[in-house]
C-alpha atoms as a PDB file:
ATOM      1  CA  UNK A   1      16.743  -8.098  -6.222  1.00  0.00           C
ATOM      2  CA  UNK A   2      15.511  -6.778  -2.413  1.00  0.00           C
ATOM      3  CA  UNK A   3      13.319  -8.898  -0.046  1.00  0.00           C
ATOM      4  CA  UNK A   4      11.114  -6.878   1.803  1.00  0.00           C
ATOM      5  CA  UNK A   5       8.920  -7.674   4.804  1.00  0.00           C
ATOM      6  CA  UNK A   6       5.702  -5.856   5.240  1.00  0.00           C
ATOM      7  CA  UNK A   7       4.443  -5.887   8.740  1.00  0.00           C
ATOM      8  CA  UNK A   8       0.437  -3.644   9.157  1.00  0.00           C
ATOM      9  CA  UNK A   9      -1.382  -4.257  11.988  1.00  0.00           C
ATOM     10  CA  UNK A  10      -5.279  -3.215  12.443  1.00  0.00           C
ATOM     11  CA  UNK A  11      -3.715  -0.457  14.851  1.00  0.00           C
ATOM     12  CA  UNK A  12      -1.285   1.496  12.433  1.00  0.00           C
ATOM     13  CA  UNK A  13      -4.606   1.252   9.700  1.00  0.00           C
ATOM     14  CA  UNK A  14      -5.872   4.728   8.636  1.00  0.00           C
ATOM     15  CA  UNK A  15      -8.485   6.447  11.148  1.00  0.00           C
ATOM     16  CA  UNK A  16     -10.759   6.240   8.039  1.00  0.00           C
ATOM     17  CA  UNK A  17     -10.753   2.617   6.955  1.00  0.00           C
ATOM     18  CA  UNK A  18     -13.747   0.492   7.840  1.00  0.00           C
ATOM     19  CA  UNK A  19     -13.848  -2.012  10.216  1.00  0.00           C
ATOM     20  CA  UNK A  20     -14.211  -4.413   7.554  1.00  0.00           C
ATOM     21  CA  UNK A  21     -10.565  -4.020   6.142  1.00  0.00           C
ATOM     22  CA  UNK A  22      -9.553  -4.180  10.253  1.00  0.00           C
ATOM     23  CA  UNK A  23     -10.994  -7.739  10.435  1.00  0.00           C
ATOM     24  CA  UNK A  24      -9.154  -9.302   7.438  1.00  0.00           C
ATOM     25  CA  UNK A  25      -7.069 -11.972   8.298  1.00  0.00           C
ATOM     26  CA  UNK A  26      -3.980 -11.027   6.982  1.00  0.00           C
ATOM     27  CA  UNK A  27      -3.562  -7.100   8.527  1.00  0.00           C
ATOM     28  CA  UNK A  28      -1.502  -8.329  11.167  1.00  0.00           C
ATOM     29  CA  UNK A  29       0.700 -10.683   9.111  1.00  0.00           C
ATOM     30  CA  UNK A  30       4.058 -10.423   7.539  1.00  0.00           C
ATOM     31  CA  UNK A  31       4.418 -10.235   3.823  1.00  0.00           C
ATOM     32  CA  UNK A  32       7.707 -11.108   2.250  1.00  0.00           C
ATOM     33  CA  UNK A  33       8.203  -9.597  -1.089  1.00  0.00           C
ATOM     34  CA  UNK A  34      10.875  -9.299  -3.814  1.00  0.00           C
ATOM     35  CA  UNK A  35      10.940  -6.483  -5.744  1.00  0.00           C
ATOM     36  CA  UNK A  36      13.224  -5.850  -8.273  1.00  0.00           C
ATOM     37  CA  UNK A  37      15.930  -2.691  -8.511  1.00  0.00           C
ATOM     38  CA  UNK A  38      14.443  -1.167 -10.907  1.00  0.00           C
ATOM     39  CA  UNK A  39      10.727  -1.389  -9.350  1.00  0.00           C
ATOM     40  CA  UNK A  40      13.016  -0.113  -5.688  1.00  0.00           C
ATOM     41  CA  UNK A  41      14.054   2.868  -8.251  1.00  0.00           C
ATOM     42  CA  UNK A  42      10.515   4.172  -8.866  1.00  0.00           C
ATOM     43  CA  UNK A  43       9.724   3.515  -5.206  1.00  0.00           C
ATOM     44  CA  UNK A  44      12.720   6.131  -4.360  1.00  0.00           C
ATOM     45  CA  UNK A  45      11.510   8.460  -6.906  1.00  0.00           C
ATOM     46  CA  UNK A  46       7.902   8.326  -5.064  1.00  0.00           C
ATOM     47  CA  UNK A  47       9.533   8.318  -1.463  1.00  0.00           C
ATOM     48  CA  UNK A  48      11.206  11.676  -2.451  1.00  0.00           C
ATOM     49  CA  UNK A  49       8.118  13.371  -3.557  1.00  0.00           C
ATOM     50  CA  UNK A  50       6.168  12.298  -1.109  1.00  0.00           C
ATOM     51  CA  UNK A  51       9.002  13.795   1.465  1.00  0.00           C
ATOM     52  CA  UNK A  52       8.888  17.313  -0.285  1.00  0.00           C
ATOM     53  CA  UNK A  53       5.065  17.143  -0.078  1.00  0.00           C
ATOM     54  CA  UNK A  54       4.717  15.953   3.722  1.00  0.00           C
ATOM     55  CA  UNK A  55       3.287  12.712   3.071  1.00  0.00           C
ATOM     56  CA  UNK A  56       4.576   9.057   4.436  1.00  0.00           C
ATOM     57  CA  UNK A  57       7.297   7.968   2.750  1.00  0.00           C
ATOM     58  CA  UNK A  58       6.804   3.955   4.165  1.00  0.00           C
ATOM     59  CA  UNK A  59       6.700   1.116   1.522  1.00  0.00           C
ATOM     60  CA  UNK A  60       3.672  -0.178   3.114  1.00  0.00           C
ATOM     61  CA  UNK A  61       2.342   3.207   2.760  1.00  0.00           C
ATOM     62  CA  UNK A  62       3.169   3.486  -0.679  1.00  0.00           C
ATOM     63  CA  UNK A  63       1.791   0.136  -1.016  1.00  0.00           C
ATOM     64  CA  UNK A  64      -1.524   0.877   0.265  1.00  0.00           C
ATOM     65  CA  UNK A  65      -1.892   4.365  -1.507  1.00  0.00           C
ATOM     66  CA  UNK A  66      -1.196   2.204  -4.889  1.00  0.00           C
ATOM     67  CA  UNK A  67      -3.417  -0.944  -4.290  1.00  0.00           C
ATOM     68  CA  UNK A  68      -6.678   1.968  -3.798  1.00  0.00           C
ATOM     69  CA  UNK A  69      -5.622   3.677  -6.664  1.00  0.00           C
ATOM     70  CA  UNK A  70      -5.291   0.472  -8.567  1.00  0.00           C
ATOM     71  CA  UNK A  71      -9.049  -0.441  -6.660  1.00  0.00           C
ATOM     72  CA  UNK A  72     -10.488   2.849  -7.889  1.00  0.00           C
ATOM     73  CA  UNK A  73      -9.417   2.736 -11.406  1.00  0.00           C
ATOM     74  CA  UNK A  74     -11.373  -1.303 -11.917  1.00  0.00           C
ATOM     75  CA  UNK A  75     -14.645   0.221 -10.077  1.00  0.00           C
ATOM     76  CA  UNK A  76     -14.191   3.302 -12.523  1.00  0.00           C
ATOM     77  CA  UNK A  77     -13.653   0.869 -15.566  1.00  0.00           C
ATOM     78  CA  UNK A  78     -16.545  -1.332 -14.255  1.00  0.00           C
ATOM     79  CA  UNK A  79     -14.483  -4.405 -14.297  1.00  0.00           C
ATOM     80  CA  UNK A  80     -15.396  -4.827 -10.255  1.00  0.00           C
ATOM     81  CA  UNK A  81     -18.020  -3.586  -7.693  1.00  0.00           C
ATOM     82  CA  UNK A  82     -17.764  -1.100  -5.092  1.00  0.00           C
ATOM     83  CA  UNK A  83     -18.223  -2.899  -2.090  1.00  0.00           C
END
Protein backbone atom coordinates (compact mmCIF):
# COMPACT_ATOMS: atom_id res chain seq x y z
CA UNK A 1 0.00 0.00 0.00
CA UNK A 2 1.56 3.79 -0.97
CA UNK A 3 0.46 7.05 0.79
CA UNK A 4 0.44 9.76 -1.45
CA UNK A 5 0.12 13.50 -0.83
CA UNK A 6 -1.52 15.63 -3.40
CA UNK A 7 -0.59 19.23 -3.16
CA UNK A 8 -2.71 21.78 -6.36
CA UNK A 9 -2.77 25.16 -5.84
CA UNK A 10 -5.18 27.72 -7.87
CA UNK A 11 -1.75 28.73 -9.62
CA UNK A 12 -0.55 25.30 -11.16
CA UNK A 13 -4.68 24.95 -12.34
CA UNK A 14 -5.08 24.69 -16.16
CA UNK A 15 -5.16 28.19 -18.12
CA UNK A 16 -8.67 26.93 -19.10
CA UNK A 17 -10.46 26.15 -15.86
CA UNK A 18 -12.98 28.64 -14.57
CA UNK A 19 -12.60 30.73 -11.85
CA UNK A 20 -15.12 28.82 -10.13
CA UNK A 21 -12.95 25.57 -9.68
CA UNK A 22 -9.99 28.38 -8.56
CA UNK A 23 -12.17 29.45 -5.58
CA UNK A 24 -12.91 25.99 -4.08
CA UNK A 25 -11.72 25.59 -0.81
CA UNK A 26 -9.74 22.73 -1.03
CA UNK A 27 -7.28 23.64 -4.36
CA UNK A 28 -4.66 24.68 -2.17
CA UNK A 29 -4.86 21.80 0.35
CA UNK A 30 -3.04 18.59 0.81
CA UNK A 31 -4.73 15.33 0.12
CA UNK A 32 -3.34 12.19 1.63
CA UNK A 33 -4.28 9.12 -0.20
CA UNK A 34 -3.61 5.35 -0.16
CA UNK A 35 -3.68 3.64 -3.12
CA UNK A 36 -3.08 0.25 -3.47
CA UNK A 37 -0.08 -1.58 -5.71
CA UNK A 38 -2.03 -2.75 -7.97
CA UNK A 39 -4.12 0.65 -8.58
CA UNK A 40 0.06 2.32 -8.52
CA UNK A 41 0.45 -0.47 -11.45
CA UNK A 42 -2.18 1.00 -13.81
CA UNK A 43 -1.01 4.48 -12.81
CA UNK A 44 2.63 3.39 -14.27
CA UNK A 45 1.08 1.92 -17.24
CA UNK A 46 -0.74 5.49 -17.85
CA UNK A 47 2.47 7.52 -16.78
CA UNK A 48 4.34 5.66 -19.62
CA UNK A 49 1.92 6.46 -22.30
CA UNK A 50 1.39 9.61 -21.44
CA UNK A 51 5.47 10.07 -21.61
CA UNK A 52 5.60 8.59 -25.25
CA UNK A 53 2.71 10.94 -26.16
CA UNK A 54 4.12 14.30 -24.51
CA UNK A 55 1.59 14.67 -21.97
CA UNK A 56 2.11 15.17 -17.93
CA UNK A 57 2.93 12.27 -16.39
CA UNK A 58 1.99 13.83 -12.52
CA UNK A 59 -0.47 11.80 -10.31
CA UNK A 60 -2.36 14.87 -9.70
CA UNK A 61 -2.46 15.24 -13.33
CA UNK A 62 -3.60 11.93 -13.92
CA UNK A 63 -5.96 12.54 -11.22
CA UNK A 64 -7.57 15.45 -12.66
CA UNK A 65 -7.66 14.10 -16.35
CA UNK A 66 -9.68 10.99 -14.67
CA UNK A 67 -12.11 12.84 -12.24
CA UNK A 68 -13.39 15.01 -15.85
CA UNK A 69 -13.57 12.00 -17.63
CA UNK A 70 -15.42 10.35 -14.83
CA UNK A 71 -17.57 14.08 -14.73
CA UNK A 72 -18.26 13.79 -18.45
CA UNK A 73 -19.39 10.29 -18.62
CA UNK A 74 -22.51 11.10 -15.46
CA UNK A 75 -23.53 14.43 -17.54
CA UNK A 76 -23.49 12.07 -20.72
CA UNK A 77 -25.54 9.33 -18.77
CA UNK A 78 -27.78 12.12 -17.31
CA UNK A 79 -27.23 11.01 -13.82
CA UNK A 80 -25.87 14.86 -13.02
CA UNK A 81 -26.09 18.42 -14.52
CA UNK A 82 -23.65 20.34 -16.37
CA UNK A 83 -22.97 23.12 -14.31
Amino acid sequence: MFLLVLAESPATLKPLASAAMNDHPDAPKQFGIRLSEETMKLVSHIQHFRQRTNQPITLSSIVEDAIQCHYNRLVNEGAIKND
